[in-house]
Structure formats: C-alpha cells, structure tokens
N, C-alpha and C. Protein backbone atom coordinates (compact mmCIF):
# COMPACT_ATOMS: atom_id res chain seq x y z
N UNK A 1 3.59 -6.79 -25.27
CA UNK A 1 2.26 -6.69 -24.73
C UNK A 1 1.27 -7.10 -25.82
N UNK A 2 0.22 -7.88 -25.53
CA UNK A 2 -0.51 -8.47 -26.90
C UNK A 2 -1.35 -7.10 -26.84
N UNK A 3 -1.99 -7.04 -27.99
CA UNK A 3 -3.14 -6.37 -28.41
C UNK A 3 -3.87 -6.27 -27.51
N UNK A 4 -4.88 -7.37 -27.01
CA UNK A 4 -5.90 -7.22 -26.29
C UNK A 4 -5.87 -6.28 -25.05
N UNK A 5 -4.53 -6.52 -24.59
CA UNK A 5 -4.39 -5.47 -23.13
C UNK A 5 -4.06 -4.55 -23.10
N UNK A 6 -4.02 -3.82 -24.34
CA UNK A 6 -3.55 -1.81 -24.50
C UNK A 6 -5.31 -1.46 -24.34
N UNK A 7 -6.16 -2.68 -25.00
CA UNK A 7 -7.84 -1.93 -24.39
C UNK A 7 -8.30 -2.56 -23.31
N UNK A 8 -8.26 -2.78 -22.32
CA UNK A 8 -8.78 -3.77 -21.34
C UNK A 8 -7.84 -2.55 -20.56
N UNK A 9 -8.81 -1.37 -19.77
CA UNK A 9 -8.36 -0.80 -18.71
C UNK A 9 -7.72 -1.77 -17.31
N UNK A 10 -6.46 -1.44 -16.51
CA UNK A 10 -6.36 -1.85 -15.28
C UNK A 10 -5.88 -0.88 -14.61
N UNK A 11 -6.28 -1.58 -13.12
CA UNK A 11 -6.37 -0.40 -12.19
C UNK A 11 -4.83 -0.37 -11.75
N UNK A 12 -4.50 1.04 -11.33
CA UNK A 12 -2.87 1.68 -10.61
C UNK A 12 -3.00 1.74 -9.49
N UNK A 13 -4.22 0.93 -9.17
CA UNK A 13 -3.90 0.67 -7.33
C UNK A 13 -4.19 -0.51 -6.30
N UNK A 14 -3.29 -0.40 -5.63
CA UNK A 14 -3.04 -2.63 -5.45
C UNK A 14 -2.93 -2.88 -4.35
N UNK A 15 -3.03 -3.78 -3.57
CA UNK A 15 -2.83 -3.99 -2.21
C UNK A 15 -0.93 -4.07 -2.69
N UNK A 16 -0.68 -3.57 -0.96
CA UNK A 16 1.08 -3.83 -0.57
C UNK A 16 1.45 -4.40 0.47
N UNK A 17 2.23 -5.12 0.80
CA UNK A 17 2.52 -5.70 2.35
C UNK A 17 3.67 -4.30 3.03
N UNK A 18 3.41 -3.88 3.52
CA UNK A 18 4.56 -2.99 4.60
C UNK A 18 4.66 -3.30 5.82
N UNK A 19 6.29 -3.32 5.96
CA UNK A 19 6.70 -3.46 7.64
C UNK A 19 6.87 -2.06 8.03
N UNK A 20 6.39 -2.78 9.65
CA UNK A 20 7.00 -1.17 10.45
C UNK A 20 8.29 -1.37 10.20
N UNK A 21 8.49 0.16 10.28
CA UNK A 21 9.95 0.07 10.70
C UNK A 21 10.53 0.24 12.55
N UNK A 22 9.29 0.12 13.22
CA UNK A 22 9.74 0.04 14.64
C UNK A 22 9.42 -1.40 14.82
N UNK A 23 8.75 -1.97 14.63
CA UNK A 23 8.49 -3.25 15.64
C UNK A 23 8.88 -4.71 14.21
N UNK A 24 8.72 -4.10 13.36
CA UNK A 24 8.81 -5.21 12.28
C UNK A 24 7.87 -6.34 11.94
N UNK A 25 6.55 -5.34 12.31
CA UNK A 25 5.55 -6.13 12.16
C UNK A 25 4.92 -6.02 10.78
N UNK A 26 4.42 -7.12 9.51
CA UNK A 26 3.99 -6.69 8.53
C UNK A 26 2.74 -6.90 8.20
N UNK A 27 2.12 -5.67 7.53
CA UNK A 27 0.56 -5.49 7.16
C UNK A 27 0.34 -5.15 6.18
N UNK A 28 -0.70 -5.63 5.44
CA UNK A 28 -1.57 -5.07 4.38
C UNK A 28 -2.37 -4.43 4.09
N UNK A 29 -1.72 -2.93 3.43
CA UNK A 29 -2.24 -1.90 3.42
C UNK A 29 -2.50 -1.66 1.45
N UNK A 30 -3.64 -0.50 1.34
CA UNK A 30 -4.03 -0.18 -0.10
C UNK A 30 -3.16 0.87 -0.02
N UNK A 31 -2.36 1.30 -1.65
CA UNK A 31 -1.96 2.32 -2.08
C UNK A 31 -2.35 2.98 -1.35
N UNK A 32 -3.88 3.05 -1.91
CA UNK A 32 -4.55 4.45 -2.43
C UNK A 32 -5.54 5.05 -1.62
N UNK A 33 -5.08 4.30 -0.06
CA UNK A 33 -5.58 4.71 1.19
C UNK A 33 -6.44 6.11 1.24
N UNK A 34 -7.66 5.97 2.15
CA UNK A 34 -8.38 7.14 2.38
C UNK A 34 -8.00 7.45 3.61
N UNK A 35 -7.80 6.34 4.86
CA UNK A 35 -7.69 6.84 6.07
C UNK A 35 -6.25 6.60 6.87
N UNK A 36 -5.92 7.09 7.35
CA UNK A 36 -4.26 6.71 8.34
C UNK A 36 -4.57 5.36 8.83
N UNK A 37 -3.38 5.01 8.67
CA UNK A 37 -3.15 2.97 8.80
C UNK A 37 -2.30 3.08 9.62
N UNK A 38 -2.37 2.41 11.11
CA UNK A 38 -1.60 2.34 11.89
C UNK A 38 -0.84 1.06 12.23
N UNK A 39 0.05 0.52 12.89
CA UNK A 39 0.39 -0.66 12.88
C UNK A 39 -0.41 -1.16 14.30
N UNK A 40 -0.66 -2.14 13.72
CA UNK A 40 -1.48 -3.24 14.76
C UNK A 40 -0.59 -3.10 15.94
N UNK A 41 0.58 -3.42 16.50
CA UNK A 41 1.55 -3.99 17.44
C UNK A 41 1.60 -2.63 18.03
N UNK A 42 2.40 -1.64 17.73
CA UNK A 42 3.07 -0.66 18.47
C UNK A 42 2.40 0.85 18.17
N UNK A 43 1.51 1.04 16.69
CA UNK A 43 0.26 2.43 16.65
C UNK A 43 1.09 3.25 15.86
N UNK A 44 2.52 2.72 15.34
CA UNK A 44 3.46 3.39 14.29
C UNK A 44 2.19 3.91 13.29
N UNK A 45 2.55 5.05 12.84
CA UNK A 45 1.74 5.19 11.33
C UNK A 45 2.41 4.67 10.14
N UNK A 46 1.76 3.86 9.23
CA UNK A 46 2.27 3.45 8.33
C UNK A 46 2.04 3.65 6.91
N UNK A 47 0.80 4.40 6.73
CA UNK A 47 0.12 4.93 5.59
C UNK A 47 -0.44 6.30 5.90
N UNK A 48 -0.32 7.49 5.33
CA UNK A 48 -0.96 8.11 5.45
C UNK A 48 -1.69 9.04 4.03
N UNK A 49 -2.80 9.07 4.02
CA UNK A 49 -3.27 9.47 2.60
C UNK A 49 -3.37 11.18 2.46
N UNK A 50 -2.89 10.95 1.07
CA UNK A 50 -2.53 12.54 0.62
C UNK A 50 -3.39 12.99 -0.02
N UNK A 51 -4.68 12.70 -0.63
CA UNK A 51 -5.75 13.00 -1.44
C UNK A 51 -5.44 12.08 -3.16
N UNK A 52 -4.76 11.64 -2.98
CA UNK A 52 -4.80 10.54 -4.51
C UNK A 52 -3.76 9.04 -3.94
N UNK A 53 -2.32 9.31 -3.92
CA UNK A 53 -1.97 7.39 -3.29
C UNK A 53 -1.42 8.18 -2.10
N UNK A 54 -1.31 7.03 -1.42
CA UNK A 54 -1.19 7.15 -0.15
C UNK A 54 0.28 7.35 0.53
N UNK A 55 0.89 8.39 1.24
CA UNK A 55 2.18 8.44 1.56
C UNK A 55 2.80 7.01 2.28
N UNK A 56 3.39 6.02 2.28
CA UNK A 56 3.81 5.15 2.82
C UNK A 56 5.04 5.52 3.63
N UNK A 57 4.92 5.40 4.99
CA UNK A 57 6.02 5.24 5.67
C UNK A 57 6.77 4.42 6.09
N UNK A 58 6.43 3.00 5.59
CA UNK A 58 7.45 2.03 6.35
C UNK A 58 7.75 1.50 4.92
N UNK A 59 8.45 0.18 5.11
CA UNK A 59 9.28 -0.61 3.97
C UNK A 59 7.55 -1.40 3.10
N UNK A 60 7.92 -1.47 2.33
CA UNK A 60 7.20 -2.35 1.18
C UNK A 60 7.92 -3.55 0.56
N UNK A 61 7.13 -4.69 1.42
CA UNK A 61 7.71 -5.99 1.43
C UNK A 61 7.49 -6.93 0.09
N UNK A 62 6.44 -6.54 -0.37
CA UNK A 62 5.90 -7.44 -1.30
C UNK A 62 4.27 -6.51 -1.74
N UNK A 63 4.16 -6.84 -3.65
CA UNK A 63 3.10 -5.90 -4.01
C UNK A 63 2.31 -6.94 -4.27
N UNK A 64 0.98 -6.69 -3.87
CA UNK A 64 0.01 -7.51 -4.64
C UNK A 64 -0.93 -7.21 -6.32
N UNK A 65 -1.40 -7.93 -6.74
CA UNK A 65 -1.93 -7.56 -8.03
C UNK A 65 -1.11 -6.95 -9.14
C-alpha cells in the first residue's frame, strides 16, 4: 500500500449487485441501507437495515467501488 493511502480516508460502504433468490432477478442495492429493498419482479426482501450495514438476504453478485 503506498504511503499516500494509509491518509486519504475511504469509505466501508459501496454499492452491491444482489440476486433474488426467488425470481433471479438482479439489483443494486447500498450496504449501508436505511430502508427495506424489495425486489422489483416478485416484492422478495432483499436488504434489510439493521441500524449500521444492512442485513442482505439474497446472493451478492458483484461489489462496486
């Protein structure tokens, strides 16, 4: 890790792609969710926030950032 980036704060919370696990539809949801994330297609819950990151219930396909 060079020098410069032990001082240059970054953030621990990132966009994620998650599939349902009922319909296999995939969406982009934040960690660090404030509100319940439902799936577009079928109303599965797929995020639900615990007061700091967010409980994820389906698969995590791919992380962003």
């Amino acid at each position: 890790m060079s020098e410069w980036r032990m001082y240059i704060p970054q953030p621990k919370s990132r966009f994620i792609l998650v599939e349902c696990s009922v319909c296999s539809n995939t969406q982009a949801v934040f960690t660090h969710s404030s509100k319940v994330v439902k799936c577009n297609i079928c109303g599965e819950i797929l995020v639900k926030p615990t007061g700091g990151k967010a409980l994820i219930k389906g698969k995590v396909t791919k992380r962003y950032g």
